[in-house]
N, C-alpha and C. Protein backbone atom coordinates (compact mmCIF):
# COMPACT_ATOMS: atom_id res chain seq x y z
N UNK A 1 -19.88 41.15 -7.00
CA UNK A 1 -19.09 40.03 -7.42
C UNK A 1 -18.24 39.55 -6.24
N UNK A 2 -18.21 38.31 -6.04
CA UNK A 2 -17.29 37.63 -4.93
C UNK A 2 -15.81 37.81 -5.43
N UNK A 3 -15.21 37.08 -4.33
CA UNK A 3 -13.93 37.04 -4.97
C UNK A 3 -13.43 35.60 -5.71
N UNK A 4 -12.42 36.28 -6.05
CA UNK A 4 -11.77 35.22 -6.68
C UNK A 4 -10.66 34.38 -6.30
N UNK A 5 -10.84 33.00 -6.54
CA UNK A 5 -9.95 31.79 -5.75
C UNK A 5 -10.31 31.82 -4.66
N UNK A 6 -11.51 31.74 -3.79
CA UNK A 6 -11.25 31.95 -2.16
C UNK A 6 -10.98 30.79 -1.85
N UNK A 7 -10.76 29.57 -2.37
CA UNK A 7 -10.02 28.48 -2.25
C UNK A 7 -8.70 28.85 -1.12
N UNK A 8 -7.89 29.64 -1.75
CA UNK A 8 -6.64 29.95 -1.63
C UNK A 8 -6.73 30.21 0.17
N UNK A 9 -7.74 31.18 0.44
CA UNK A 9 -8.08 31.55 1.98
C UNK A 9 -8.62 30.66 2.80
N UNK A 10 -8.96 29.70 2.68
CA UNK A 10 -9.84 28.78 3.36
C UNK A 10 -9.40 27.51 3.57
N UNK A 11 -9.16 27.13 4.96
CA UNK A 11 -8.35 25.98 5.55
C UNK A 11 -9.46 24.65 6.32
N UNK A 12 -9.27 23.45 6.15
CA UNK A 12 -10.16 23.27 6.63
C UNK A 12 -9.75 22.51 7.98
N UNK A 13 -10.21 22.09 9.11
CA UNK A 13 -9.64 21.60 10.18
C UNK A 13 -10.29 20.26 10.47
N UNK A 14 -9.26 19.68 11.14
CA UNK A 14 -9.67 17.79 10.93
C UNK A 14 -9.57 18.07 12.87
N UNK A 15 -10.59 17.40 13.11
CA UNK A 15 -10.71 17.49 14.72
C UNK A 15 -10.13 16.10 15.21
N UNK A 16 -9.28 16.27 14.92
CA UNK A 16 -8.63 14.72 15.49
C UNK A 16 -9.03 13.97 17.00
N UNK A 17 -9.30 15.18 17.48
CA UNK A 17 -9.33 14.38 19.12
C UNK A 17 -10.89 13.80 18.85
N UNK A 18 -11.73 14.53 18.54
CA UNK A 18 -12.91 13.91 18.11
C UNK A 18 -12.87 12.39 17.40
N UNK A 19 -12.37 12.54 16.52
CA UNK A 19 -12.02 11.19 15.90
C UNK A 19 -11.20 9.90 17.28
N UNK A 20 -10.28 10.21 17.70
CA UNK A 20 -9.68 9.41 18.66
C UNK A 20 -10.69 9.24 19.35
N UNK A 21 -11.28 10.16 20.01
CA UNK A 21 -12.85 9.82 21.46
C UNK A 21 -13.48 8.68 20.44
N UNK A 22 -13.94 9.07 19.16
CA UNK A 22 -15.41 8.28 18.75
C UNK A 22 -14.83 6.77 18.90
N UNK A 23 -13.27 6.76 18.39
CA UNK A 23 -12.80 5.19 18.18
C UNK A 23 -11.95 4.64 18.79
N UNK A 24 -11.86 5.32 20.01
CA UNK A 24 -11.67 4.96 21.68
C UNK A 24 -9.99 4.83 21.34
N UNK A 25 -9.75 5.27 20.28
CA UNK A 25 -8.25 5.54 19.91
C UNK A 25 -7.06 4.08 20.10
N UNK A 26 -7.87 3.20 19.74
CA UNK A 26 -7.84 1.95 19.61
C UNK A 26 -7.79 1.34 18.58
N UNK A 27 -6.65 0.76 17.51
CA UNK A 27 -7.38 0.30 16.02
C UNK A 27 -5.78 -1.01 16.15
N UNK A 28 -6.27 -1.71 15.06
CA UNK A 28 -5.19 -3.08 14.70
C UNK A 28 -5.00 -2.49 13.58
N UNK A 29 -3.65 -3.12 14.03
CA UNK A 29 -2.58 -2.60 12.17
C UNK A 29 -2.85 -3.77 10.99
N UNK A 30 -2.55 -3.10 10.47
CA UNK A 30 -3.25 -3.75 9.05
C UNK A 30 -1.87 -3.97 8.26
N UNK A 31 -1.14 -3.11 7.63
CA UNK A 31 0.38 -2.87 7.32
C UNK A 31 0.78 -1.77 7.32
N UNK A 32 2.36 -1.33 7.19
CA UNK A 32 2.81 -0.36 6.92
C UNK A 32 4.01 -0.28 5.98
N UNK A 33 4.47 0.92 5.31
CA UNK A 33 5.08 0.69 4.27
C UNK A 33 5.97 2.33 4.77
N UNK A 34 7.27 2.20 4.31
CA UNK A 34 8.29 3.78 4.63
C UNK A 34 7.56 4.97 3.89
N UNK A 35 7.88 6.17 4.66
CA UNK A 35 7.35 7.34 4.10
C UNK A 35 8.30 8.48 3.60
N UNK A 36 8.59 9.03 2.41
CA UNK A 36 8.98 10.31 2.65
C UNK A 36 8.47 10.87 2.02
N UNK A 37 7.98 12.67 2.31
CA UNK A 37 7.36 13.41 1.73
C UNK A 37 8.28 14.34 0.35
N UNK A 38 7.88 13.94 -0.66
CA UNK A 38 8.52 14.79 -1.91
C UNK A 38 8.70 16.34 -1.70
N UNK A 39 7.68 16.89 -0.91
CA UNK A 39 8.14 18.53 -0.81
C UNK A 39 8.78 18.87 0.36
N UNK A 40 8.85 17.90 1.54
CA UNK A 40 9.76 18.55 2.47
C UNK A 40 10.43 16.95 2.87
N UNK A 41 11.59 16.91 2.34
CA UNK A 41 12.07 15.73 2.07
C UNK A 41 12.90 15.09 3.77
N UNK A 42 12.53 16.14 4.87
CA UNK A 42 12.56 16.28 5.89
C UNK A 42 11.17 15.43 6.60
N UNK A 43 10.57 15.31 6.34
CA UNK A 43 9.22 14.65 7.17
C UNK A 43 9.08 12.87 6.51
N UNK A 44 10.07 12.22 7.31
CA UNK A 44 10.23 10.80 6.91
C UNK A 44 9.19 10.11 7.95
N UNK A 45 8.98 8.91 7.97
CA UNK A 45 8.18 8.28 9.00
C UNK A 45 7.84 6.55 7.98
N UNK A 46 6.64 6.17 8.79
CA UNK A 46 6.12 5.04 8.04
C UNK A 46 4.68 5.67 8.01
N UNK A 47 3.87 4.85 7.02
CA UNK A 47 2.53 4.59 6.63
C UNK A 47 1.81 4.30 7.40
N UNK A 48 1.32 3.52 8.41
CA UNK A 48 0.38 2.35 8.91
C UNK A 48 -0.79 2.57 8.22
N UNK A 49 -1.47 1.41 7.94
CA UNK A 49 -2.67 1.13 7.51
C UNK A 49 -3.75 0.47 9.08
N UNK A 50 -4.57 1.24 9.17
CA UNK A 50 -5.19 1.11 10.41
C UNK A 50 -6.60 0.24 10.49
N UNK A 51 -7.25 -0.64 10.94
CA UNK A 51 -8.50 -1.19 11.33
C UNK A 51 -9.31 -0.55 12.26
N UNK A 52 -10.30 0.25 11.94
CA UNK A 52 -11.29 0.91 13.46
C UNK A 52 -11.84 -0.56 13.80
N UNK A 53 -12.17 -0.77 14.73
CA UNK A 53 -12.08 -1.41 16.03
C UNK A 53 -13.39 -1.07 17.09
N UNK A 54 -13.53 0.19 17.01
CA UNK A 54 -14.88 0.85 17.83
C UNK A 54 -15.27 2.22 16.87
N UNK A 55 -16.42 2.62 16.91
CA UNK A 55 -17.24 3.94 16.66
C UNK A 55 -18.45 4.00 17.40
N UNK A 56 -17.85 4.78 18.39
CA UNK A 56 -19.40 5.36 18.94
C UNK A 56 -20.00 6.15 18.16
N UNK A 57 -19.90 6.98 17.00
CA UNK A 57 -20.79 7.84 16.80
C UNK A 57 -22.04 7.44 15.91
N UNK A 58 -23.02 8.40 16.14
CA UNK A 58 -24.45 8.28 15.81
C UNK A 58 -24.43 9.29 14.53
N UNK A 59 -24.09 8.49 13.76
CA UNK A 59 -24.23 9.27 12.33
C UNK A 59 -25.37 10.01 12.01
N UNK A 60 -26.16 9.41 12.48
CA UNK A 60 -27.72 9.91 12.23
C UNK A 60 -28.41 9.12 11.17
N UNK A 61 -29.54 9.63 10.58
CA UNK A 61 -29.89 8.66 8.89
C UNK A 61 -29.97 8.81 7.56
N UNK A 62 -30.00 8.46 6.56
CA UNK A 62 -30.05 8.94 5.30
C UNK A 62 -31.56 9.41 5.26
N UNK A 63 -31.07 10.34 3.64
CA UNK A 63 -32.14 10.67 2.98
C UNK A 63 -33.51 10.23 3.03
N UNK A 64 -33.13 8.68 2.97
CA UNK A 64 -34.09 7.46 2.91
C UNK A 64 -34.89 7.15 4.22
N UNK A 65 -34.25 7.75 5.38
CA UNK A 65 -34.33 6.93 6.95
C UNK A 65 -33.80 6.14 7.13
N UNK A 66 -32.69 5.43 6.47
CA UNK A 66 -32.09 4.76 6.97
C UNK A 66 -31.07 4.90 7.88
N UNK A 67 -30.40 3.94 8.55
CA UNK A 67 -29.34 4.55 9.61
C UNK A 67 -27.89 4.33 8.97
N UNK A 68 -27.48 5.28 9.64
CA UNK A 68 -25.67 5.19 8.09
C UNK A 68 -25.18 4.55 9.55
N UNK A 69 -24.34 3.69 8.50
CA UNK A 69 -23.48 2.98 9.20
C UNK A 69 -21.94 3.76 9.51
N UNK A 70 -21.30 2.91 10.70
CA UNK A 70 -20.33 3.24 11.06
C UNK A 70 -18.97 3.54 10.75
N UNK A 71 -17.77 3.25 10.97
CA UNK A 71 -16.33 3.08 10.41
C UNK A 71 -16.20 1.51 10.90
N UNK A 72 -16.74 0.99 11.76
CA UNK A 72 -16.40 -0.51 12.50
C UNK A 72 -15.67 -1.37 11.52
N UNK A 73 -14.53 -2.00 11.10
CA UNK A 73 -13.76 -2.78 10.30
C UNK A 73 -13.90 -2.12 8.60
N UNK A 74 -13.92 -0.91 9.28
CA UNK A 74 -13.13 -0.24 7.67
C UNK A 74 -11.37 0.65 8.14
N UNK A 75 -10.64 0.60 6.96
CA UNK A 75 -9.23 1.07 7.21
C UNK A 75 -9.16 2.59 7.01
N UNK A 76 -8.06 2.31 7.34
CA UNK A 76 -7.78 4.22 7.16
C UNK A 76 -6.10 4.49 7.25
N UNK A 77 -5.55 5.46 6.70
CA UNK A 77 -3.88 5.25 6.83
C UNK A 77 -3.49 6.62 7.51
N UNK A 78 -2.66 6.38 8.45
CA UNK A 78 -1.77 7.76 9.27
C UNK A 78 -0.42 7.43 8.51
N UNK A 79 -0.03 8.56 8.94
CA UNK A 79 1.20 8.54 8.31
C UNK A 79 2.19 9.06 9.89
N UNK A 80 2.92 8.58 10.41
CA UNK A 80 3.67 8.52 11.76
C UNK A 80 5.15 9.42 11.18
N UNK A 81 5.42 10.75 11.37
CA UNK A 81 6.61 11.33 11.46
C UNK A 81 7.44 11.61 12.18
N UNK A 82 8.99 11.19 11.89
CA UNK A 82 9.43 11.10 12.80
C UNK A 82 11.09 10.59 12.69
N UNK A 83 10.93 10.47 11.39
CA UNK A 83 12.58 9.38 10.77
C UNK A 83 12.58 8.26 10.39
N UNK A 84 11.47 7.30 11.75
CA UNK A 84 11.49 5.71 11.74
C UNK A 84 10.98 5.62 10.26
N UNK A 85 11.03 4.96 9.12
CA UNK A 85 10.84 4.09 8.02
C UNK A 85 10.13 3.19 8.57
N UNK A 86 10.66 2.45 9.43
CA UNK A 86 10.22 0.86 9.38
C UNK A 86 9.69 1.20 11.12
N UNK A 87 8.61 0.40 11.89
CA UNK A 87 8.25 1.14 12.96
C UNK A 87 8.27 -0.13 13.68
N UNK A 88 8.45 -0.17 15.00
CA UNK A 88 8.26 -2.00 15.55
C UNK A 88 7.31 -2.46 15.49
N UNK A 89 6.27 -2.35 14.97
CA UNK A 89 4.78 -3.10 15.38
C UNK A 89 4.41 -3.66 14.10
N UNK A 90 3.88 -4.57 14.27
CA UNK A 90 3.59 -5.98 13.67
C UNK A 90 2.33 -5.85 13.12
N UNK A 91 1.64 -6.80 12.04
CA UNK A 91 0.05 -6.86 11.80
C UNK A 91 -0.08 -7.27 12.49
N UNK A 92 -1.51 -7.37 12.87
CA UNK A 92 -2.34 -7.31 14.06
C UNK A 92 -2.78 -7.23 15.19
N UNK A 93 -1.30 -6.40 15.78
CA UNK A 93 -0.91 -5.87 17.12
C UNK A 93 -2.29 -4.78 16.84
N UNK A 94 -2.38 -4.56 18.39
CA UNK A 94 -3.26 -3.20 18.76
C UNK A 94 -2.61 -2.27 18.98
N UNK A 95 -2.80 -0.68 18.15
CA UNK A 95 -1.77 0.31 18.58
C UNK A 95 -2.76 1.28 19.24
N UNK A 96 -2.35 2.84 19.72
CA UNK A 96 -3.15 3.65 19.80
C UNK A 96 -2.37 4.97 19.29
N UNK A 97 -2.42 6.15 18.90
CA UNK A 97 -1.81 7.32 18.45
C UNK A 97 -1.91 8.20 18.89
N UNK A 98 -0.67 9.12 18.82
CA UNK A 98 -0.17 9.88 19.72
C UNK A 98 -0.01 11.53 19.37
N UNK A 99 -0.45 12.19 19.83
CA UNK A 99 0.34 13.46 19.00
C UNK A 99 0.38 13.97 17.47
N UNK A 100 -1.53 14.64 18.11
CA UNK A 100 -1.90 14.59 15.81
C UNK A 100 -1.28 15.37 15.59
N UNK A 101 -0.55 15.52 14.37
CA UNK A 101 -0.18 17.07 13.95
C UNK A 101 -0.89 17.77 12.68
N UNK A 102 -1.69 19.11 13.51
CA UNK A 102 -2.48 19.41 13.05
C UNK A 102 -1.90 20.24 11.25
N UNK A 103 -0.50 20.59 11.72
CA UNK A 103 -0.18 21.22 10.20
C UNK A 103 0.58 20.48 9.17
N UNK A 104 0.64 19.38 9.37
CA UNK A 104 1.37 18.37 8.82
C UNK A 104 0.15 17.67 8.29
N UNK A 105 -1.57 17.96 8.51
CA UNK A 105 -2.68 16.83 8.41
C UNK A 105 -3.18 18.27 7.34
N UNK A 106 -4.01 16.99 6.39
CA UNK A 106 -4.87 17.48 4.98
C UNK A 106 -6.28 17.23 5.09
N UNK A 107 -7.14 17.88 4.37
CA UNK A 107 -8.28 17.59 4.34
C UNK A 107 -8.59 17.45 2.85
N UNK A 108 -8.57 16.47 1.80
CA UNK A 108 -8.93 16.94 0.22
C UNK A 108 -9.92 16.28 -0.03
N UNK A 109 -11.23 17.07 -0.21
CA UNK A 109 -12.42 16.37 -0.39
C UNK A 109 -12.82 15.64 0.87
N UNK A 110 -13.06 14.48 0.57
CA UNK A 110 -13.53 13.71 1.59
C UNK A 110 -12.29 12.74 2.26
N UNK A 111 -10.89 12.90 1.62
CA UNK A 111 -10.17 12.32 2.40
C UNK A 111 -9.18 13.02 2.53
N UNK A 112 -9.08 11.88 4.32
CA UNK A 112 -8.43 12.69 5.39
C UNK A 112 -6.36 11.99 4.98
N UNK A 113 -5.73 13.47 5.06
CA UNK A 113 -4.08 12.71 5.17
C UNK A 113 -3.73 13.19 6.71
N UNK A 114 -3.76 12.25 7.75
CA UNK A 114 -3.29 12.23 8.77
C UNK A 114 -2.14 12.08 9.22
N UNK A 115 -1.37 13.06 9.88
CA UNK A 115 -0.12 12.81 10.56
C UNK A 115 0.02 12.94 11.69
N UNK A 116 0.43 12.26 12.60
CA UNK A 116 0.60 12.02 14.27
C UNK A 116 2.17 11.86 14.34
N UNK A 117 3.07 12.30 15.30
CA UNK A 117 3.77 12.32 15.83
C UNK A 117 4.63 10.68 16.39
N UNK A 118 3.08 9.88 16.83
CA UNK A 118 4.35 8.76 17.37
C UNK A 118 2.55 7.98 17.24
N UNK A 119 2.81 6.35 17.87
CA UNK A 119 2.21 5.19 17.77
C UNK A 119 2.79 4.69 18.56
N UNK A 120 1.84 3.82 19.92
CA UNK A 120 2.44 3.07 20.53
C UNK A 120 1.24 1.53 20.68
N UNK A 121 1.88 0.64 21.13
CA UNK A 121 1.30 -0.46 21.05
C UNK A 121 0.38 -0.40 22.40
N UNK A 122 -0.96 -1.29 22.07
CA UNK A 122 -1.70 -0.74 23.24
C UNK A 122 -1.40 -2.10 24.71
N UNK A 123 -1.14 -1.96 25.28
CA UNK A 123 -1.09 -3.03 26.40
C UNK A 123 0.63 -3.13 26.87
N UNK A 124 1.79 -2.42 26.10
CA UNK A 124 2.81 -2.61 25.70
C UNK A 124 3.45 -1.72 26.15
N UNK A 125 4.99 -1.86 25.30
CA UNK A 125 5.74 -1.19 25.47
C UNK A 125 5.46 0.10 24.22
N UNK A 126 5.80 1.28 24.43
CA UNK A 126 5.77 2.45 23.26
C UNK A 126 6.67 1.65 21.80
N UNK A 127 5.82 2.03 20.76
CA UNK A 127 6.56 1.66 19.81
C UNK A 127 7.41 2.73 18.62
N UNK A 128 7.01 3.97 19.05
CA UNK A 128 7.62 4.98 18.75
C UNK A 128 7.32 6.01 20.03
């Protein structure tokens, strides 16, 4: 007999830098909205809602042979910790992100809760 709950033991890890390489760590803001976390009422920040922009990766193909498509103009949300609520960057500025944090980031099912450290505008001045 196995055990029981091995849920409880088993962590799963989000390779962030992987993710930044495939999408050249480059995306347009979409919006953002203030954050605070209900269980550690200490980890404030903002939302951003993100646009990929690039994906190099080669997904490979379906079942079918077909070829799976990319992330290219689909969203995705980080969550930036740090205090700021409200962050300087604008829709449709280009940002890039800074400093994943790997124990502050979730994996449930198939979606990812990302937290990074800071966001800065790309061509610019730092915006956190």
């Amino acid at each position: 007999m196995g055990l029981l709950n091995p849920w409880f033991y088993t962590k799963q890890v989000i390779d962030a830098d992987k993710l930044l390489k495939a999408t050249r760590n480059v995306y347009q803001v979409v919006s953002q909205k203030p954050y605070q976390s209900k269980k550690n009422p200490e980890d404030r920040g903002a939302t951003i809602t993100l646009l990929v922009l690039h994906d190099d990766t080669d997904y490979g193909t379906d079942k079918n042979g077909r070829k799976r498509d990319n992330n290219v103009l689909n969203t995705f949300d980080v969550t930036v910790l740090g205090g700021e609520t409200v962050l300087p960057i604008k829709k449709g500025e280009k940002v890039s992100l800074g400093r994943f944090l790997p124990d502050k980031s979730y994996a449930i099912g198939f979606d990812l809760l990302l937290r990074f450290a800071d966001v800065r505008k790309v061509g610019g001045t730092d915006a956190k």
